[in-house]
Protein backbone atom coordinates (compact mmCIF):
# COMPACT_ATOMS: atom_id res chain seq x y z
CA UNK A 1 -34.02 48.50 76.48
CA UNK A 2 -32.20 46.41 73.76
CA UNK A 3 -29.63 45.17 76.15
CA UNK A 4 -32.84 44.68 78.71
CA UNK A 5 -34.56 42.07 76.37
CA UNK A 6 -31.48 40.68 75.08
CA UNK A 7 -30.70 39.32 78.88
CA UNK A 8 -34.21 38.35 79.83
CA UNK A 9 -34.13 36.19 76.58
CA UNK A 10 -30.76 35.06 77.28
CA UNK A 11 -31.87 33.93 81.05
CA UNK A 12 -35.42 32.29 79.36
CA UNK A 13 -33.52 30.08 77.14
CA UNK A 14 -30.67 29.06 79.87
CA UNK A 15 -34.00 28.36 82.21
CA UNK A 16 -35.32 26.33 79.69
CA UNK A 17 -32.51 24.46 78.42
CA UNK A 18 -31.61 23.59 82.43
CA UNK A 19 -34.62 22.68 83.18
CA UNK A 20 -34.45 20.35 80.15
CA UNK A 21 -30.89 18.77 81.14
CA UNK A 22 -32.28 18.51 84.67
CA UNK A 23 -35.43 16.26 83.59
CA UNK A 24 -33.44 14.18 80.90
CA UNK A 25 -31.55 13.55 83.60
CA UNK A 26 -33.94 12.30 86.21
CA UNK A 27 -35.61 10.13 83.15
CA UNK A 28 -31.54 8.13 83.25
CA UNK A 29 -31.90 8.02 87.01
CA UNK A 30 -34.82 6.37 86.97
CA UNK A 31 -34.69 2.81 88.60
CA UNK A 32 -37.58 0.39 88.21
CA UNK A 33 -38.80 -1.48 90.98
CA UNK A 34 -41.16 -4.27 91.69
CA UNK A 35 -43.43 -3.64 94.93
CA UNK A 36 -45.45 -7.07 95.66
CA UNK A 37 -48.70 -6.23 97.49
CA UNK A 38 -50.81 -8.58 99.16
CA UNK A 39 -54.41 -8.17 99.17
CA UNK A 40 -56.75 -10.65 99.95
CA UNK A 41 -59.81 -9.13 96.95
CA UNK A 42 -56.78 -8.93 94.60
CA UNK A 43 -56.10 -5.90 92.19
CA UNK A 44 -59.09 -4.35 92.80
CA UNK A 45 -58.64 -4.28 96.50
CA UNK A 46 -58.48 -1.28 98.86
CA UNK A 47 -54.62 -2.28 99.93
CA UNK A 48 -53.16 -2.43 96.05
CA UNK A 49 -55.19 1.10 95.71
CA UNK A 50 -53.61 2.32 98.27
CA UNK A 51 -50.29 1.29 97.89
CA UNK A 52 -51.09 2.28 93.85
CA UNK A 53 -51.35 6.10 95.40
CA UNK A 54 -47.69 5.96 96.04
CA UNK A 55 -46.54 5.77 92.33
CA UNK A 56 -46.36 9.17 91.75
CA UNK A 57 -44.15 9.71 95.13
CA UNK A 58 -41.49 7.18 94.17
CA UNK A 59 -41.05 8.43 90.37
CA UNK A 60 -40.37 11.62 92.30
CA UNK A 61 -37.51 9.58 93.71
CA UNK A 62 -36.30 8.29 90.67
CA UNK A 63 -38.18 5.23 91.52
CA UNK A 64 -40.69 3.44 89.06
CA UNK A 65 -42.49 1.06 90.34
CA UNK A 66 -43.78 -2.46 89.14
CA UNK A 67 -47.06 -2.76 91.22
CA UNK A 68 -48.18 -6.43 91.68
CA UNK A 69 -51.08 -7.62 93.44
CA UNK A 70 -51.40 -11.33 95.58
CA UNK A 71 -54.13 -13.31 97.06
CA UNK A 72 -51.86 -15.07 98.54
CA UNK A 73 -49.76 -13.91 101.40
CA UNK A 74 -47.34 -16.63 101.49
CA UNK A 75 -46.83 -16.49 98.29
CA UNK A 76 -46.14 -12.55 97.83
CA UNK A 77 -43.67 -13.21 100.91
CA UNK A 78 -41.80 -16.51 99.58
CA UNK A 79 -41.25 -14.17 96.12
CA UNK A 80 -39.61 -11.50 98.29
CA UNK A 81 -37.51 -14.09 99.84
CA UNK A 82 -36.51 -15.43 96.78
CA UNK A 83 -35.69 -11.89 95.03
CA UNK A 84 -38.12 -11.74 92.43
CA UNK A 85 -39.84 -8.69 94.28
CA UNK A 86 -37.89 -5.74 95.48
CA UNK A 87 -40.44 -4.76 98.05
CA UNK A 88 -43.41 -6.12 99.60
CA UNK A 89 -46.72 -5.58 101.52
CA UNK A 90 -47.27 -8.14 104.30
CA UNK A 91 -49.52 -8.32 107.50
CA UNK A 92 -47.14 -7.87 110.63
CA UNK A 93 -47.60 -11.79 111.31
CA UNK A 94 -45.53 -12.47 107.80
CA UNK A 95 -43.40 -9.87 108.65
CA UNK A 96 -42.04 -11.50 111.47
CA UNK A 97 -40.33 -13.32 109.30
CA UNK A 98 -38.15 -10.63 107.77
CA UNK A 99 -37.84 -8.41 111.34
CA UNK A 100 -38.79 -9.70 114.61
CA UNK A 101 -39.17 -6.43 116.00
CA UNK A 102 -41.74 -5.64 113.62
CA UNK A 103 -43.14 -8.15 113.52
CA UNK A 104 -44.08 -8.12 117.54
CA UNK A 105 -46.53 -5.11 116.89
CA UNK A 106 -49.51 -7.75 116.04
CA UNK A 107 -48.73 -9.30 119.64
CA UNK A 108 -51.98 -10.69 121.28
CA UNK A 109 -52.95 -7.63 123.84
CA UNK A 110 -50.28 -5.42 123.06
CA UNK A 111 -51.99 -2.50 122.08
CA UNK A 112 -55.15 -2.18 123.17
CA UNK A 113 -56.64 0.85 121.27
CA UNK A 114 -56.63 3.49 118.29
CA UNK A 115 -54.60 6.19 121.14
CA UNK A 116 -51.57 3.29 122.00
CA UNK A 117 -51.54 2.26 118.07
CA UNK A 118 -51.35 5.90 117.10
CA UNK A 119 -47.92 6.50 119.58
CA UNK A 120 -46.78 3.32 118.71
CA UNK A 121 -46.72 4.91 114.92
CA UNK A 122 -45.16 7.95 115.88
CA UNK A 123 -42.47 6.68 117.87
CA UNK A 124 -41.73 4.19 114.78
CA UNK A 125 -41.83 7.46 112.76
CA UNK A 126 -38.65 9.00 114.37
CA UNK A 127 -34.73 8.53 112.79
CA UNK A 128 -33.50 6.68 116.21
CA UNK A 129 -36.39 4.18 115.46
CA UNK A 130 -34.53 3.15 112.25
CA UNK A 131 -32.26 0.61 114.09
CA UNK A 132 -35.04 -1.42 114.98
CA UNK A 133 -36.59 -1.58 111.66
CA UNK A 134 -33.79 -2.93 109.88
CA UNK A 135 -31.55 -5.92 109.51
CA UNK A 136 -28.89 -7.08 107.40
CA UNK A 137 -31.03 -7.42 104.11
CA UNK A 138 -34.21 -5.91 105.08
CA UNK A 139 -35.86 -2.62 105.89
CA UNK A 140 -39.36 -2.10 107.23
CA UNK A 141 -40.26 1.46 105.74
CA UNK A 142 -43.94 1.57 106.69
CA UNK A 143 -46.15 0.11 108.93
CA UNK A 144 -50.16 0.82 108.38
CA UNK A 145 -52.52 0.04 111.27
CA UNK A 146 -55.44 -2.20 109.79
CA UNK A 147 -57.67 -2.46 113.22
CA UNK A 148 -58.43 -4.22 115.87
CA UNK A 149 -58.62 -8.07 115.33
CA UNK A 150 -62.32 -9.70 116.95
CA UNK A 151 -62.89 -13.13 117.43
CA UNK A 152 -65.67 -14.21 115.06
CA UNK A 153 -68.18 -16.98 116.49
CA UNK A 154 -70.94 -18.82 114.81
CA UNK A 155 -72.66 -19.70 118.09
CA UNK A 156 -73.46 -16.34 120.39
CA UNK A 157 -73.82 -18.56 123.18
CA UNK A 158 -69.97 -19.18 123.14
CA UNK A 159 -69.58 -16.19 125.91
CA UNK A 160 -66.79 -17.53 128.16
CA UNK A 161 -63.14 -18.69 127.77
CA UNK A 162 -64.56 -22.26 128.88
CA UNK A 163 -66.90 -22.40 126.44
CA UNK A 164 -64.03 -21.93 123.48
CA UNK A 165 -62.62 -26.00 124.68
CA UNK A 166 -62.93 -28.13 121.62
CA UNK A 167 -64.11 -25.46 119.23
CA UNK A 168 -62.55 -25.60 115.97
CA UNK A 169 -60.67 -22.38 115.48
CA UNK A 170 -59.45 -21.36 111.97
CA UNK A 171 -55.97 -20.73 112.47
CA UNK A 172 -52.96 -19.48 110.51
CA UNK A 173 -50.53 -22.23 110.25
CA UNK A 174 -47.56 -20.17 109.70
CA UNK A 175 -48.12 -18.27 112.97
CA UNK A 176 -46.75 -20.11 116.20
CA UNK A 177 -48.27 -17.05 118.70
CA UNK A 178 -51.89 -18.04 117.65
CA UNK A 179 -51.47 -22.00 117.30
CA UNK A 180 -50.14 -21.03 120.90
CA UNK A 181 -52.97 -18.95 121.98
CA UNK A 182 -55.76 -21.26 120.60
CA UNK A 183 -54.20 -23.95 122.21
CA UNK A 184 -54.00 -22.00 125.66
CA UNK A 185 -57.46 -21.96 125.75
CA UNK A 186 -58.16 -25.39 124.74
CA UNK A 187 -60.11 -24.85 121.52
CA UNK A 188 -58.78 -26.84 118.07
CA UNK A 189 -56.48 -25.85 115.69
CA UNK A 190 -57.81 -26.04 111.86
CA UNK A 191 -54.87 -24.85 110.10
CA UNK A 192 -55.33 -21.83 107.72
CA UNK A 193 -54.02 -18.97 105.80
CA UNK A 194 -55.40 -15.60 104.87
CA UNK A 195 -56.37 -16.74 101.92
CA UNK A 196 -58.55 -19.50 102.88
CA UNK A 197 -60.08 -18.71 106.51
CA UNK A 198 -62.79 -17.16 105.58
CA UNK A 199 -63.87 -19.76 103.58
CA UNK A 200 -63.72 -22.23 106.12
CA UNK A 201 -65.82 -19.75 108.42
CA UNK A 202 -68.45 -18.99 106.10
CA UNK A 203 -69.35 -22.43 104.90
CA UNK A 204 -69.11 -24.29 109.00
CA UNK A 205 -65.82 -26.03 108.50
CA UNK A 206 -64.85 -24.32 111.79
CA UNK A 207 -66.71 -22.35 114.60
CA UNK A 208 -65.05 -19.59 114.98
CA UNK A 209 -62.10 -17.25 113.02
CA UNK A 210 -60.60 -14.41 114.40
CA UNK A 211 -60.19 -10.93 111.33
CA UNK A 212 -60.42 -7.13 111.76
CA UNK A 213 -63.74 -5.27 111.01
CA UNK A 214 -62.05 -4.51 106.90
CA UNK A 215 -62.70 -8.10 106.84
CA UNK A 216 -66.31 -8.51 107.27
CA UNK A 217 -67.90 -7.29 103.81
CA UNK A 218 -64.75 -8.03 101.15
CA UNK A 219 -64.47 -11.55 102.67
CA UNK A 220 -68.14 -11.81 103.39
CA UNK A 221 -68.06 -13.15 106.79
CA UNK A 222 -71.61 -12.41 108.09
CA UNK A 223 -72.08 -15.45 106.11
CA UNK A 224 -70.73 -17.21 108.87
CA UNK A 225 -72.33 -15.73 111.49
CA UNK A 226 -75.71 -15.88 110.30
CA UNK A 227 -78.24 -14.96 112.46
CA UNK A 228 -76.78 -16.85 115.14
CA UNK A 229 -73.54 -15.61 115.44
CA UNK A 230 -71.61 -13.15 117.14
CA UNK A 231 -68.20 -10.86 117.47
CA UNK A 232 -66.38 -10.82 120.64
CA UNK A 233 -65.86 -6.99 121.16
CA UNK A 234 -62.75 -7.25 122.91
CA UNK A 235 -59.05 -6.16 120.84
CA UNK A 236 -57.15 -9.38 120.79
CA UNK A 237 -54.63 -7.83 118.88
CA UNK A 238 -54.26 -4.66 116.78
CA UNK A 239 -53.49 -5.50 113.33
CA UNK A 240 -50.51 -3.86 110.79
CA UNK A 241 -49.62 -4.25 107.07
CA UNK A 242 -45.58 -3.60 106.76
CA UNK A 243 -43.88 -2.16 103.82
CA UNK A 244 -40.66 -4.08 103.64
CA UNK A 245 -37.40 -3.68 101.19
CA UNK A 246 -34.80 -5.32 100.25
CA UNK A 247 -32.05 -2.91 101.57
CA UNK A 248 -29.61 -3.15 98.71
CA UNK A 249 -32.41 -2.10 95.75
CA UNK A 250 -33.08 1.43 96.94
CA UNK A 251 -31.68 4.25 97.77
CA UNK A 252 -31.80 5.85 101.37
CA UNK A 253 -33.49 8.81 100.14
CA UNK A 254 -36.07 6.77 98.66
CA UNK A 255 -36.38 4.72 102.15
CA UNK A 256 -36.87 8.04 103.97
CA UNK A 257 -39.45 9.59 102.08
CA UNK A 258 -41.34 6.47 102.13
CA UNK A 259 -41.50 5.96 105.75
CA UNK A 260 -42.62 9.29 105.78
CA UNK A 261 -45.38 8.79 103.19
CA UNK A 262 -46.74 5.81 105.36
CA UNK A 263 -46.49 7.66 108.25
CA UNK A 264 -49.13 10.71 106.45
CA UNK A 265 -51.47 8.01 105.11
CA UNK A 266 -52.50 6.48 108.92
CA UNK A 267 -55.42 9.16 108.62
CA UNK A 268 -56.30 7.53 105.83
CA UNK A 269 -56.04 4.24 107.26
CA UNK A 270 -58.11 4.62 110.02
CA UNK A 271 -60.68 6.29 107.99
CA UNK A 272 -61.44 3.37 106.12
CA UNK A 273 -61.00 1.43 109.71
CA UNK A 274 -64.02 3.53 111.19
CA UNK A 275 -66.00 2.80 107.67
CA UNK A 276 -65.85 -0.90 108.46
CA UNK A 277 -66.39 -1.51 111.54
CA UNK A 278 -69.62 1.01 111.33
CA UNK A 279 -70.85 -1.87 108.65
CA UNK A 280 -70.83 -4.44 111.01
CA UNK A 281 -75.18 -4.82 111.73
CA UNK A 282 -75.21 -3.66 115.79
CA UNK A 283 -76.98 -7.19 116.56
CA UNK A 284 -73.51 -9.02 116.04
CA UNK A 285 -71.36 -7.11 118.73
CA UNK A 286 -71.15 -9.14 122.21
CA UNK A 287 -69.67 -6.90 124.36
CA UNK A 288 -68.02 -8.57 127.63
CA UNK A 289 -67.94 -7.06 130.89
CA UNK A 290 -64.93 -5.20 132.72
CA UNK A 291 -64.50 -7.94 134.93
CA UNK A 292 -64.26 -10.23 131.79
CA UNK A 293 -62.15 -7.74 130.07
CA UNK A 294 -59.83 -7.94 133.20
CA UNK A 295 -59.39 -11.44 132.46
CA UNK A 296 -58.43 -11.33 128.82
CA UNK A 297 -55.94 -8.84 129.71
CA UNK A 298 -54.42 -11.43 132.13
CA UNK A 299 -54.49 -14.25 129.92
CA UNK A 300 -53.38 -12.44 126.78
CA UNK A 301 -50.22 -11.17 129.42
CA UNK A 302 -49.33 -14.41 130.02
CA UNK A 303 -49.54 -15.99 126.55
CA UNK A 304 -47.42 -12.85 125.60
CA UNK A 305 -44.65 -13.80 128.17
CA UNK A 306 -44.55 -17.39 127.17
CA UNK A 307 -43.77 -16.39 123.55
CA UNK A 308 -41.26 -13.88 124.41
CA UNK A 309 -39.27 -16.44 126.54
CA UNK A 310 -39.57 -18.84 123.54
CA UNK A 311 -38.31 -16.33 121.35
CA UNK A 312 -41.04 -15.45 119.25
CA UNK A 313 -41.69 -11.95 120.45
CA UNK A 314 -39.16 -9.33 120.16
CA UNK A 315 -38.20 -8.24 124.06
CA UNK A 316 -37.92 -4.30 123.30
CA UNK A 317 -41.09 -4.07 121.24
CA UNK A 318 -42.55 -5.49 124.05
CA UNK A 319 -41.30 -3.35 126.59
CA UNK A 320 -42.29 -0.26 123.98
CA UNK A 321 -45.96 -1.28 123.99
CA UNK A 322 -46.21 -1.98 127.77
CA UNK A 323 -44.61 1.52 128.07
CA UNK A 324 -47.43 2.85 126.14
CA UNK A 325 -50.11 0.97 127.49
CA UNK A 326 -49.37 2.01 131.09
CA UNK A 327 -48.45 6.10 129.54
CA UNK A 328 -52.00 5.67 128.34
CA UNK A 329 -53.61 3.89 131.95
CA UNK A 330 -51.48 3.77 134.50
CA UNK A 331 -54.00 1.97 136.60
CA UNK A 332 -53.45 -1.08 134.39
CA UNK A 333 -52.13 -4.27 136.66
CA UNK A 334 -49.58 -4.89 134.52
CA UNK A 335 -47.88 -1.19 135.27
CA UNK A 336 -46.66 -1.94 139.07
CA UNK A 337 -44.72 -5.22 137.43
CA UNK A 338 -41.59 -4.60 135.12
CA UNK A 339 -42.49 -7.62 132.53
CA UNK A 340 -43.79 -7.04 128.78
């Protein structure tokens, strides 16, 4: 019984010693980080809360993370570029600057729905996906599906394509595909950022802004619409926020569990989605007709093509989301044709 006790204190204290080494040891492995998040409310937004949820995942990791929140996009991106943040959270447009591929997800009429958005996710979710999310200094190790972008009006009685000519569209300046889509349909470009396009909705600088439905309360743009106003219920795009690194500050392990994390929280994501977007008062929704959907479709096709031939759409992604628009209706136009 002696002998008994003597081992099972024995194996206690070489447990507890270990266990010791082992946890002095991950406290030396422990890297620290900085992870630059944009949000347009700022520190107390829903994004940097979010993103704040993955603390405890990367210390797991050995990774400690220096969590910094922008209201400025181009800002939290030009940092990144520069070095002084080791990671970042952009929208998919800014992330086109760092991977092209990537940065193709937000392309106008690419994926229609919740269904194509949700594939699209788990195909990026999948080790032979990797290649396409990297280049030579840069990873993308999460992408987070936002919603669907609308088209904002002031004036309900803008119902047609026509009836966009001359309108002043607030318009992100650093984002050729929609200076090249407003354009397209004749309406004026009033040069914006996400930091400032709301503002110029709300108080009439322009008549009309395009934003998903997370938008609408935090940037308080049923101030802009009034009680005259309107929201185009059509997807002109399906909007993404994009973890990005800077490939030599972390350690593949780290980069793996990561995507994986992302990939778990898209639930999450489009619980808060469904939240907005039931916010939105009913009267605001103008909901065109299949015919008129038909046509968006088409025009949104061809804007797409003219970008990709310029360069500014990745061909593959393209090809990817046209594969999974037609896997998801077949009877789409687009599916007899081979382009993207």
């Amino acid at each position: 019984m002696k002998t008994l006790k003597r081992t099972l204190i024995s194996a206690l204290v070489a447990l507890t010693l270990g266990t010791a080494v082992n946890a002095t040891a991950q406290e030396e492995e422990v890297i620290k980080r900085s992870f630059c998040v944009f949000d347009p409310v700022g520190a107390n937004g829903p994004l940097f809360e979010l993103m704040q949820s993955a603390r405890p995942m990367a210390l797991e990791r050995g990774v400690e993370l220096d969590m910094r929140a922008y209201t400025s996009e181009k800002i939290a991106a030009e940092e990144f570029r520069n070095g002084q943040c080791d990671s970042v959270l952009l929208t998919g447009t800014m992330a086109r600057d760092f991977n092209r591929f990537t940065g193709s997800l937000e392309a106008m009429g690419a994926i229609p729905g919740e269904e194509e958005m949700r594939m699209l996710m788990q195909v990026l979710s999948q080790d032979n996906a990797r290649q396409y999310l990297q280049t030579e200094k840069y990873e993308v190790v999460g992408v987070l599906p936002a919603g669907a972008v609308y088209l904002f009006l002031d004036d309900r009685s803008i119902d047609t394509v026509s009836d966009l000519q001359g309108k002043r569209i607030a318009t992100l300046d650093h984002d050729k595909a929609s200076i090249t889509m407003v354009r397209h349909v004749g309406a004026s470009v009033v040069g914006s950022s996400t930091s400032n396009f709301s503002g110029r909705f709300n108080n009439g600088s322009v008549d009309a802004a395009y934003a998903p439905a997370v938008a609408y309360e935090p940037l308080e743009l049923y101030k802009g619409l009034g009680e005259d106003g309107a929201i185009l219920d059509y997807t002109l795009a399906q909007m993404n926020f994009q973890i990005i690194v800077r490939r030599d500050r972390f350690p593949d392990e780290y980069v793996n569990q990561v995507r994986d994390y992302a990939f778990s929280r898209v639930d999450q994501a489009y619980g808060i989605i469904e939240d907005a977007e039931s916010k939105v008062k009913e009267k605001y929704w103008m909901r065109p007709t299949e015919q008129e959907r038909r046509e968006y479709n088409a025009m949104l096709r061809e804007v797409r093509q003219q970008l990709r031939e310029e360069g500014e759409f990745d061909e593959t992604a393209l090809k990817l989301m046209r594969g999974i628009r037609c896997r998801v209706e077949p009877s789409r136009a687009e599916c007899a044709r081979s382009e993207g």
